[in-house]
Protein backbone atom coordinates (compact mmCIF):
# COMPACT_ATOMS: atom_id res chain seq x y z
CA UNK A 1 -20.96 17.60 0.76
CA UNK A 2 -20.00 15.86 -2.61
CA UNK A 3 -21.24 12.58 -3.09
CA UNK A 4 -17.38 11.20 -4.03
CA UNK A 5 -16.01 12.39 -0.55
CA UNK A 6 -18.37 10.87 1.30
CA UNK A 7 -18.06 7.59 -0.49
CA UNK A 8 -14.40 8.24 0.54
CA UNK A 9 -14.54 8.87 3.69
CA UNK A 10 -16.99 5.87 4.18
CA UNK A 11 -14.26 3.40 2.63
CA UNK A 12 -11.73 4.91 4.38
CA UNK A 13 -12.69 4.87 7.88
CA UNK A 14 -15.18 1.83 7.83
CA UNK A 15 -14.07 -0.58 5.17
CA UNK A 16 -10.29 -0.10 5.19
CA UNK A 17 -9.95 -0.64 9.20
CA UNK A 18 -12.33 -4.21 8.22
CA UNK A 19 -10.21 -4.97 5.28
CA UNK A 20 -7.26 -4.46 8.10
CA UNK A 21 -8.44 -6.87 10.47
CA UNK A 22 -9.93 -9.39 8.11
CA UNK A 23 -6.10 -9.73 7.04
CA UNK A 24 -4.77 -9.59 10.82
CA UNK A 25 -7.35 -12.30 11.66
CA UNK A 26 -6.27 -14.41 8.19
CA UNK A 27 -2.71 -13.81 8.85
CA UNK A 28 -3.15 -15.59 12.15
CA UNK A 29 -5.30 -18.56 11.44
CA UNK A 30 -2.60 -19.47 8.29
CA UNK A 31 0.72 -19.13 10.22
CA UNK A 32 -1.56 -21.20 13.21
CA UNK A 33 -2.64 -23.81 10.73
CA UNK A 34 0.87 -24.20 8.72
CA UNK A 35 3.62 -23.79 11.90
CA UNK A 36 4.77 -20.72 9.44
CA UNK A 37 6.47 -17.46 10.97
CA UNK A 38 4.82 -14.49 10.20
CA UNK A 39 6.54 -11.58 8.36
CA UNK A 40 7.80 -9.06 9.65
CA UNK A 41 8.37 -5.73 8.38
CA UNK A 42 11.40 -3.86 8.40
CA UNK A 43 12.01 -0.07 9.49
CA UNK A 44 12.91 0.64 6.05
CA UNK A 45 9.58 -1.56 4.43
CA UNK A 46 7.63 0.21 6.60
CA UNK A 47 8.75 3.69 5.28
CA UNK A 48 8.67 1.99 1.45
CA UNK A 49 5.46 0.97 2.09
CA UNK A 50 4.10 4.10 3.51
CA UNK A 51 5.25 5.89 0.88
CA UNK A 52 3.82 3.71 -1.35
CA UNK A 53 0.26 4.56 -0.01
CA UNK A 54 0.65 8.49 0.23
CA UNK A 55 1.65 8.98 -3.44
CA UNK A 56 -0.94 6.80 -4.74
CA UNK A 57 -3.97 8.66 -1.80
CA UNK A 58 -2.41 11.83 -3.22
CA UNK A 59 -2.79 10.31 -6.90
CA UNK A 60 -6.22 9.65 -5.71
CA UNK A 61 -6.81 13.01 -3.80
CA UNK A 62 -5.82 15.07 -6.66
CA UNK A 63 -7.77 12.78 -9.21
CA UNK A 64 -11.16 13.45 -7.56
CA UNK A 65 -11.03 17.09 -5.68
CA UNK A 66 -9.25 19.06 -8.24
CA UNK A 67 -9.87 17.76 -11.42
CA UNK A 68 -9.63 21.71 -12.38
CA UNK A 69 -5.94 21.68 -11.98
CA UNK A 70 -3.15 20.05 -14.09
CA UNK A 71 -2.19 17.13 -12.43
CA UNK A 72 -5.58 16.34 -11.75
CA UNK A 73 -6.87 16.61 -15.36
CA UNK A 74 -3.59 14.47 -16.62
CA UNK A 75 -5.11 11.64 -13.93
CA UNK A 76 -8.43 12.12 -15.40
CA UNK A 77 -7.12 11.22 -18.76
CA UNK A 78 -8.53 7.56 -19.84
CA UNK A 79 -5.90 5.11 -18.41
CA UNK A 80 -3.68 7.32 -16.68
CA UNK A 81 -4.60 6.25 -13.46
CA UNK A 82 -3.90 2.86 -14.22
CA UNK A 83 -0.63 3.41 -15.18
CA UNK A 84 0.08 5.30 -12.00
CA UNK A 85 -0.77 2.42 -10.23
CA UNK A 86 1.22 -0.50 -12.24
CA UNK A 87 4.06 2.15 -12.23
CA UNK A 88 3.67 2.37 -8.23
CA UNK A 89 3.87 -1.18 -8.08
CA UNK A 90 6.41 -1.53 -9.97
CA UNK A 91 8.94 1.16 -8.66
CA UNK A 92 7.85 -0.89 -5.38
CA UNK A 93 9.73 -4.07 -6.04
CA UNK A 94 12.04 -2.68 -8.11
CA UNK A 95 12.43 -0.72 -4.65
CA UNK A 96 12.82 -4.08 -2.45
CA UNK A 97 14.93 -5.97 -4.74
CA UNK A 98 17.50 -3.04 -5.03
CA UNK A 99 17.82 -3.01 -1.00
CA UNK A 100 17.58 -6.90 -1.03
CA UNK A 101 20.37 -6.66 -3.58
CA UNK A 102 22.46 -4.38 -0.90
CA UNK A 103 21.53 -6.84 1.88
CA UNK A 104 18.90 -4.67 3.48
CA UNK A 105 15.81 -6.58 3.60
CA UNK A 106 12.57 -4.90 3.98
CA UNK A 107 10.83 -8.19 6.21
CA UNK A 108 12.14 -10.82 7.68
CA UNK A 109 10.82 -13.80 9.61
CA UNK A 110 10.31 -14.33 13.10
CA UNK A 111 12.64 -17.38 13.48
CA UNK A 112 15.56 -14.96 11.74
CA UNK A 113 15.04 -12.68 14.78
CA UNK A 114 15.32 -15.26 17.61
CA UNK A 115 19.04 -16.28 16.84
């Protein structure tokens, strides 16, 4: 098995489910210290953010199993992948301020749901 996949799959079975509850676990202990509500996502964040993740694993995917075909050359290319990512990020808020603009939010706060 290549080398790169199984660094992979290590980071995304061990260290990304640690990285998950490291921010669960933080999340708690600030909103416990502070008296702040947590955040809340959305139905429509959730799907933003989801999609969010898949292009940029498929941006990933592509990058380092099939470097052999187009796309995957073009994110080869010195600082392409970069820009994928600061352009992810930015259609991302751009994203959540147009729906905060039409009044959909994509979180709110606890204390918004209990009225």
């Amino acid at each position: 098995m290549d080398p790169v996949a199984i660094y992979m799959l290590v980071v995304i079975f061990v260290v990304g489910p640690l990285l998950a509850a490291a921010y669960i676990w933080l999340d708690r202990r600030i909103s416990r210290r502070t008296g702040a509500d947590r955040v809340r996502l959305t139905p429509i964040g959730s799907i933003v953010l989801i999609a969010f993740v898949v292009v940029l694993g498929v941006a990933v995917v592509f990058r380092q199993f099939y470097p052999g075909s187009e796309v995957g050359a073009w994110l080869r290319a010195d600082g392409v992948m970069t820009g994928v990512v600061v352009g992810c990020v930015l259609v991302l808020f751009a994203i959540e301020a147009f729906l905060r603009w039409l009044g959909k939010p994509t979180a709110t706060n606890k204390s918004e749901q209990d009225v």
